[in-house]
Protein backbone atom coordinates (compact mmCIF):
# COMPACT_ATOMS: atom_id res chain seq x y z
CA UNK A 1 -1.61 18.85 16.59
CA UNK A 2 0.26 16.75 14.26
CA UNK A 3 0.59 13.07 14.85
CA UNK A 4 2.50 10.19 13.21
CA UNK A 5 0.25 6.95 12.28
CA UNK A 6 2.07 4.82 15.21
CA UNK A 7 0.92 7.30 17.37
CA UNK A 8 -2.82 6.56 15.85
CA UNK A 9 -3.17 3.26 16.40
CA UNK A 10 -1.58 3.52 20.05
CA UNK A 11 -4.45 5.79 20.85
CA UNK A 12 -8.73 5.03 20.46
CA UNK A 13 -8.94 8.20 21.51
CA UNK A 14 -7.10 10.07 19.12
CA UNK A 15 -7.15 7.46 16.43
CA UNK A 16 -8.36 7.88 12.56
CA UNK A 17 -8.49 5.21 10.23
CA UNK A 18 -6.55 5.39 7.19
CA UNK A 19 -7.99 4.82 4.32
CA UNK A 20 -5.66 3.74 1.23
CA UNK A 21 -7.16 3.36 -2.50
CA UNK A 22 -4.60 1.77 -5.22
CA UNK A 23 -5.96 2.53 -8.34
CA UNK A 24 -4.70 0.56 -11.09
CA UNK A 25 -1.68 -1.98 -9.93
CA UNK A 26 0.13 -4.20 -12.90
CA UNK A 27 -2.79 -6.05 -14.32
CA UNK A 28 -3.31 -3.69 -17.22
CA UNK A 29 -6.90 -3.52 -19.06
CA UNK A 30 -7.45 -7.16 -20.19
CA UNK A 31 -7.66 -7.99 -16.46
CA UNK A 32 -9.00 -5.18 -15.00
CA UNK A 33 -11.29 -2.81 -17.26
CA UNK A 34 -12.65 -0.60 -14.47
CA UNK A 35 -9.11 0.71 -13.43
CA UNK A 36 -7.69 4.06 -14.91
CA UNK A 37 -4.73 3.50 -17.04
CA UNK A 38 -3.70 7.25 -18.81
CA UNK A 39 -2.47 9.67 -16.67
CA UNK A 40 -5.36 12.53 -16.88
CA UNK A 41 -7.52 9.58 -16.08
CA UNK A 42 -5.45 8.33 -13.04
CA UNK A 43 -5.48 11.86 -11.49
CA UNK A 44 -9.17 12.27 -12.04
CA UNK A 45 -10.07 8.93 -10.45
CA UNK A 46 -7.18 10.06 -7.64
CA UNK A 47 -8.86 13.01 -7.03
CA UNK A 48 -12.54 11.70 -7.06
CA UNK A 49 -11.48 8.99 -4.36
CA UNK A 50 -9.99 11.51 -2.55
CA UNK A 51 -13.55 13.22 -2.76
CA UNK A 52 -15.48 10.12 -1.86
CA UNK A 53 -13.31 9.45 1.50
CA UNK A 54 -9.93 7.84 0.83
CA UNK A 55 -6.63 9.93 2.36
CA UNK A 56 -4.36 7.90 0.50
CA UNK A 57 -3.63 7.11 -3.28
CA UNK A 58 -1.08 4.31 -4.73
CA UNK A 59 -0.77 3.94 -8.27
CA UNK A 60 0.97 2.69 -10.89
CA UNK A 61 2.12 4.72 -14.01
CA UNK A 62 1.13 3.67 -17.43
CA UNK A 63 2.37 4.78 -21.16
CA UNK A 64 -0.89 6.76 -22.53
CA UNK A 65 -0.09 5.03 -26.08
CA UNK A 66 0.40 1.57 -25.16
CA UNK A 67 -1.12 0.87 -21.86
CA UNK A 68 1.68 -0.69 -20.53
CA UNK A 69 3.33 0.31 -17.28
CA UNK A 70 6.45 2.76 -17.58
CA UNK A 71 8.05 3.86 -14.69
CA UNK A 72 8.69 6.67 -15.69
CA UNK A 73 9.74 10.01 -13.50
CA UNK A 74 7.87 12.57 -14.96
CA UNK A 75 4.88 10.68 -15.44
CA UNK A 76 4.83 9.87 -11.90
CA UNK A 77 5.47 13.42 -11.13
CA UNK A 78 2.58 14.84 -13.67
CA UNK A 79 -0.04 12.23 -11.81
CA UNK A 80 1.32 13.41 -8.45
CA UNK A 81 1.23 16.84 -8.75
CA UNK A 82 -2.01 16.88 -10.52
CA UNK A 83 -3.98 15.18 -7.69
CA UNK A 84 -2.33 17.34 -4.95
CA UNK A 85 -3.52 20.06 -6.77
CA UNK A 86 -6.47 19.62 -6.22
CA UNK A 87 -7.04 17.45 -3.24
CA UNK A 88 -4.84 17.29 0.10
CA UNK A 89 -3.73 13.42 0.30
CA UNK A 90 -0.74 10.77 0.20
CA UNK A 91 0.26 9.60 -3.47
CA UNK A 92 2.64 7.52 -3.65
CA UNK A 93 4.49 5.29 -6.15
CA UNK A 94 5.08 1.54 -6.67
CA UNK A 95 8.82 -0.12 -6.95
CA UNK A 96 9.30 -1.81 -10.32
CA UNK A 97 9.88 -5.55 -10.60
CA UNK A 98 13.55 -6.53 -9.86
CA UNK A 99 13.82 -7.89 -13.41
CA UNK A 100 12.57 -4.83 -15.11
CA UNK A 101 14.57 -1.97 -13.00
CA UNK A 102 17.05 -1.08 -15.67
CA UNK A 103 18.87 0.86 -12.48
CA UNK A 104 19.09 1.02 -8.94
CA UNK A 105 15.36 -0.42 -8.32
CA UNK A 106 14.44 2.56 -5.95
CA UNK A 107 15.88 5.47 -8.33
CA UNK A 108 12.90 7.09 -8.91
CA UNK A 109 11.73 6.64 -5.87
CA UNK A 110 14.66 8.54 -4.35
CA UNK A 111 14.11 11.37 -7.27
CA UNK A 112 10.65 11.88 -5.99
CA UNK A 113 11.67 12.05 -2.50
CA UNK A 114 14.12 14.61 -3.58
CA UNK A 115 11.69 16.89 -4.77
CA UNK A 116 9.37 16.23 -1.86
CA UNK A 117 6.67 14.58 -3.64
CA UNK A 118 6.20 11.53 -1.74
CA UNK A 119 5.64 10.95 1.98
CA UNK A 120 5.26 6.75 1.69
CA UNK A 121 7.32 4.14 -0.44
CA UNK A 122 6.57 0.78 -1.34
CA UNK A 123 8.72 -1.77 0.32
CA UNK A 124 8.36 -5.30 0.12
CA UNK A 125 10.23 -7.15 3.12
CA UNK A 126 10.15 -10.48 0.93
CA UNK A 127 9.84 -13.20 -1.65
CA UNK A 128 6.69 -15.04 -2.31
CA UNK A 129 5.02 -17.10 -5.07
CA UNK A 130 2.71 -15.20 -7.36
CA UNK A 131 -0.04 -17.90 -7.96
CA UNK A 132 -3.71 -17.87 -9.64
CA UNK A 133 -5.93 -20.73 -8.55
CA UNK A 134 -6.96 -20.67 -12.45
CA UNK A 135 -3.67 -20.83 -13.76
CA UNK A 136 -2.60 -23.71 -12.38
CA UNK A 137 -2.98 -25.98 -14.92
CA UNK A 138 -0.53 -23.79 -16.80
CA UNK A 139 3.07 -25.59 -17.51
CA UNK A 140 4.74 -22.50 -15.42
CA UNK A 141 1.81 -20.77 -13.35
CA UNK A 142 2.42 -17.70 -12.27
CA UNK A 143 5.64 -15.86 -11.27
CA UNK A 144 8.10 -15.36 -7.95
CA UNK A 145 7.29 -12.28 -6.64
CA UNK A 146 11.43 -11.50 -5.93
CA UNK A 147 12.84 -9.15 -3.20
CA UNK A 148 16.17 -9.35 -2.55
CA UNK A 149 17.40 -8.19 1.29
CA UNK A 150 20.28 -6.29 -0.52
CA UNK A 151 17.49 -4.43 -2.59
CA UNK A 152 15.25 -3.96 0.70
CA UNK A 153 18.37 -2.20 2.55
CA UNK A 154 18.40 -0.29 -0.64
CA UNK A 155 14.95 1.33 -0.16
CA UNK A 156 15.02 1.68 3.68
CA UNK A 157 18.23 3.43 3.14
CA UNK A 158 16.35 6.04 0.77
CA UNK A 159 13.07 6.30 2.93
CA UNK A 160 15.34 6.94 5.97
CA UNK A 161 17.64 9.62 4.14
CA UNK A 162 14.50 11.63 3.00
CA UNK A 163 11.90 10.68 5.99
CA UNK A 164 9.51 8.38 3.69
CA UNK A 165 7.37 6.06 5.57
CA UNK A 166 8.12 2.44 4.08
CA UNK A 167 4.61 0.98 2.91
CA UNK A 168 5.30 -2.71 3.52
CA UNK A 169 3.23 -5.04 1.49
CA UNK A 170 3.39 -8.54 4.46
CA UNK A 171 2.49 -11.34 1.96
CA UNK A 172 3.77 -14.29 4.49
CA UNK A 173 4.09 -13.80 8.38
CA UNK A 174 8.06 -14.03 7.81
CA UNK A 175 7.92 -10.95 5.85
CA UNK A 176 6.54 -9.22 9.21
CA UNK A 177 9.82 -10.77 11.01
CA UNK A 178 12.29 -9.38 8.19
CA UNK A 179 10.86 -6.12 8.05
CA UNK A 180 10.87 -4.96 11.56
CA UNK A 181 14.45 -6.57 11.80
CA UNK A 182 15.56 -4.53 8.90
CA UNK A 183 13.91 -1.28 9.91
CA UNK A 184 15.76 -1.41 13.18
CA UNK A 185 19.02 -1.00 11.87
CA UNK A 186 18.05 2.66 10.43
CA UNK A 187 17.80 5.47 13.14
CA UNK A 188 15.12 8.26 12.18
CA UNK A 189 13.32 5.87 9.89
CA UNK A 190 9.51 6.86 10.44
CA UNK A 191 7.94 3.85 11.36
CA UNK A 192 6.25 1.03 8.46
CA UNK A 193 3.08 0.50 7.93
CA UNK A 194 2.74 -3.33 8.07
CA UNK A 195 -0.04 -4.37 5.26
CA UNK A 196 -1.53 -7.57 5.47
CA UNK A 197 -1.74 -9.02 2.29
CA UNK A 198 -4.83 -11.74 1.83
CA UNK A 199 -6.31 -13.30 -1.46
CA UNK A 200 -8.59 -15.99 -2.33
CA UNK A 201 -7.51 -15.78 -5.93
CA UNK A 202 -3.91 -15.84 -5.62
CA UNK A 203 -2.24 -19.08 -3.46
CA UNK A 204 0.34 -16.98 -0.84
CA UNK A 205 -0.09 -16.07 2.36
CA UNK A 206 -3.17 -16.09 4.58
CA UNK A 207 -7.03 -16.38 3.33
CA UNK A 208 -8.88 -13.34 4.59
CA UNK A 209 -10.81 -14.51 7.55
CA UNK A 210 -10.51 -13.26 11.18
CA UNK A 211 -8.24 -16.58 12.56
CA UNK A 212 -5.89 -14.95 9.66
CA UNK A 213 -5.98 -11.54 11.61
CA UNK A 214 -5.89 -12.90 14.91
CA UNK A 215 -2.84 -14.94 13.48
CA UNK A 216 -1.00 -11.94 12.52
CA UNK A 217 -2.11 -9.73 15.36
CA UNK A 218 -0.22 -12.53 17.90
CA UNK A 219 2.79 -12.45 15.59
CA UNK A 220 2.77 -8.50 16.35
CA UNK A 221 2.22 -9.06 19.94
CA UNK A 222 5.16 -11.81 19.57
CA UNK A 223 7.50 -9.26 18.34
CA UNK A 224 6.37 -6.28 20.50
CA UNK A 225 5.28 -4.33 17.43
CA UNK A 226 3.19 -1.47 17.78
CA UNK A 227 3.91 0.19 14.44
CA UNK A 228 0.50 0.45 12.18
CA UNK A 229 -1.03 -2.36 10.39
CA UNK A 230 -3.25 -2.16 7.67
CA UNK A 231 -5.63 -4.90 5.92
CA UNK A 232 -5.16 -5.41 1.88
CA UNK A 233 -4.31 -7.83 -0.67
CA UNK A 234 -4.45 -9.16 -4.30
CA UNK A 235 -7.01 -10.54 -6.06
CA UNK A 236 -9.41 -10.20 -2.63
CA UNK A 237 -13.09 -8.67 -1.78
CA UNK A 238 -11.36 -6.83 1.43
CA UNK A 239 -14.49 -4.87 2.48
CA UNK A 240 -15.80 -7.67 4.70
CA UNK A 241 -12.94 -7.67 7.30
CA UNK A 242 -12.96 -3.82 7.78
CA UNK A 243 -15.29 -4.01 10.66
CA UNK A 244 -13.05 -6.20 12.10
CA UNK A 245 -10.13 -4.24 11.03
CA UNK A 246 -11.17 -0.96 12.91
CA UNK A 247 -12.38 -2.85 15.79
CA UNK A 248 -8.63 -3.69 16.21
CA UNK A 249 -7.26 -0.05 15.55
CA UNK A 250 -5.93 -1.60 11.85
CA UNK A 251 -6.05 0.58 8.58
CA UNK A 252 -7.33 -0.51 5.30
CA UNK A 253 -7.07 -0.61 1.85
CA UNK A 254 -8.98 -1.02 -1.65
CA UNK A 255 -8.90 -0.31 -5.08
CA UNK A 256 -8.83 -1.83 -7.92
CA UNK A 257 -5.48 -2.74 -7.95
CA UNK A 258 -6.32 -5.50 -4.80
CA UNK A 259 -9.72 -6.41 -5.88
CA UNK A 260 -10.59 -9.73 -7.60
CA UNK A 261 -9.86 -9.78 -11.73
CA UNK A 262 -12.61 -7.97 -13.66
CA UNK A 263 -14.09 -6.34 -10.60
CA UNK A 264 -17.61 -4.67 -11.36
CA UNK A 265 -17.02 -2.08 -8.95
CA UNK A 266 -15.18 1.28 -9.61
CA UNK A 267 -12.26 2.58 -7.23
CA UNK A 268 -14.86 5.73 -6.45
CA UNK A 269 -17.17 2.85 -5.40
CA UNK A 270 -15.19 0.77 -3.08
CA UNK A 271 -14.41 3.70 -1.40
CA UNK A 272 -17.46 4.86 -0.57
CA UNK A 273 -18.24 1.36 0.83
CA UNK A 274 -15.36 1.11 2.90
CA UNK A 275 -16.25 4.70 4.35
CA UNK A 276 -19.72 3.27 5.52
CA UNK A 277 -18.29 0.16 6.55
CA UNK A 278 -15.78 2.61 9.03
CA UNK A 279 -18.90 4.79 9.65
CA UNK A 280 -20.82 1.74 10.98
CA UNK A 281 -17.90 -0.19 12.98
CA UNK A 282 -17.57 3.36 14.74
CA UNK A 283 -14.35 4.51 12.98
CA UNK A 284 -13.20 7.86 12.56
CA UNK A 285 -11.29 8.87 9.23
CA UNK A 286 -7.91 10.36 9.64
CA UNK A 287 -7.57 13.61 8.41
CA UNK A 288 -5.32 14.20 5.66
CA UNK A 289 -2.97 16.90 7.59
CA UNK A 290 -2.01 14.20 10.66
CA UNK A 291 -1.04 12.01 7.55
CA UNK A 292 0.63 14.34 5.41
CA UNK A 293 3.05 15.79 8.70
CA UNK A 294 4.23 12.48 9.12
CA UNK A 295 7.04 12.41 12.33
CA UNK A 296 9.97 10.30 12.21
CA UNK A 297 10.47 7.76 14.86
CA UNK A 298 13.90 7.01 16.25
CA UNK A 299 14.93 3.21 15.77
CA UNK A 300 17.42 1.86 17.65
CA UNK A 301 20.22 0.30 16.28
């Protein structure tokens, strides 16, 4: 029987948690060694994740020469194809930076959809401050993290076109109230996945502790949403909120990409902990073919 993620996390009968790994993120090598950077070596570590227990990949594409990200099409498409080769999961692609889109920001986006490569997008329903508590003594510290409602109608246009979950990143609790208002305006949208975003080493949104969670759980109660909600972040050891997380019917995430700067622990290895940590709250994992079948939900508007 297929079912859509809402329909998950209405049910503790029938739910599975999903479990999301994102690989590399923006950081590049200086800041986080561990994380795979050429494409052979993102599919690789996509496909051993998928091995170890995750059901969902995110990653971001890099040049093999230079190590610096390029979001590019066919790359995407070689590091896509590669790991569903081999391995039956979600991969799915990150939106460049408004200020380094040379085009329409969700272009490529919409050319993997086309080709049916991607099931999720990323789509962030917000603006936020980028900050590091240790670069604050820096003259300009940090950057604004800049998402334009235009450019959000943009990519919920495209996910509801091709029938692409949006994967929203929730940095502040407003960004919960923009995206649901947003993704009521498009019928047959399947429904977001609402990610909490928490960081101790970055200064937005939340800390992760559980009056955080219970914080955004009576904002979702507020707004009568019953669309999934994962746990995830920047620059954050998630792994000791997933009990809590599953005990709630949320969904998490790790990887590299979220963990803390020079993070000793591989992608392979955080999944495997989060697994047991699932395991031991009395989780189930989702399988990959409820995920993959994803059903669109009518929204009205």
């Amino acid at each position: 029987m297929t079912l859509c993620l809402k329909q998950l996390a209405r049910s503790s009968a029938k739910r599975g948690t999903v479990l999301e790994v994102a690989l590399n993120g923006p950081w590049g090598p200086p800041n986080q060694p561990k994380a795979p950077y050429r494409a052979q070596d993102i599919v690789d570590e996509g496909i051993r994740c998928a091995s170890a227990g995750a059901n969902v990949i995110h990653v971001h594409p890099y040049d093999d020469g230079t190590l610096t990200q390029n979001d590019d099409l066919e790359t995407y498409v070689r590091i896509i194809e590669g790991i569903r080769e081999r391995v039956d999961v979600i991969v799915y692609p990150t939106a460049p930076f408004m200020r380094a889109a040379s085009g329409p920001r969700y272009a490529v986006t919409e050319a993997l959809a086309k080709r049916g490569l991607i099931e999720w997008a990323t789509i962030d329903p917000g603006s936020t401050n980028v900050v590091r508590k240790a670069d604050l003594s820096q003259t300009e510290p940090g950057f604004v993290y800049e998402n334009k409602a235009a450019t959000l109608r943009e990519g919920l246009e495209v996910c509801a076109i091709y029938g692409v979950r949006p994967a929203y990143a929730i940095y502040e609790p407003g960004f919960m109230r923009l995206g649901q208002a947003m993704a009521s305006r498009f019928a047959s949208l399947p429904a977001p996945l609402y990610r909490l975003m928490f960081s101790t080493e970055f200064l937005f949104g939340l800390p992760p502790c559980a009056s955080a969670m219970d914080s955004y759980e009576a904002l979702a109660a507020q707004l009568d949403l019953d669309d999934p909600i994962m746990i995830g972040g920047l620059g954050v050891d998630i792994l000791p909120l997933v009990a809590n997380a599953v005990a709630r019917g949320w969904h998490v995430r790790v990887g590299l990409e979220d963990a803390p700067f020079g993070c000793e622990m591989s992608n392979v290895a955080l999944v495997e902990a989060a697994v047991s940590l699932i395991d031991r709250a009395g989780g189930t994992m989702a399988a990959a073919g409820q995920l993959l079948a994803v059903a669109s939900t009518e929204a009205p508007g």
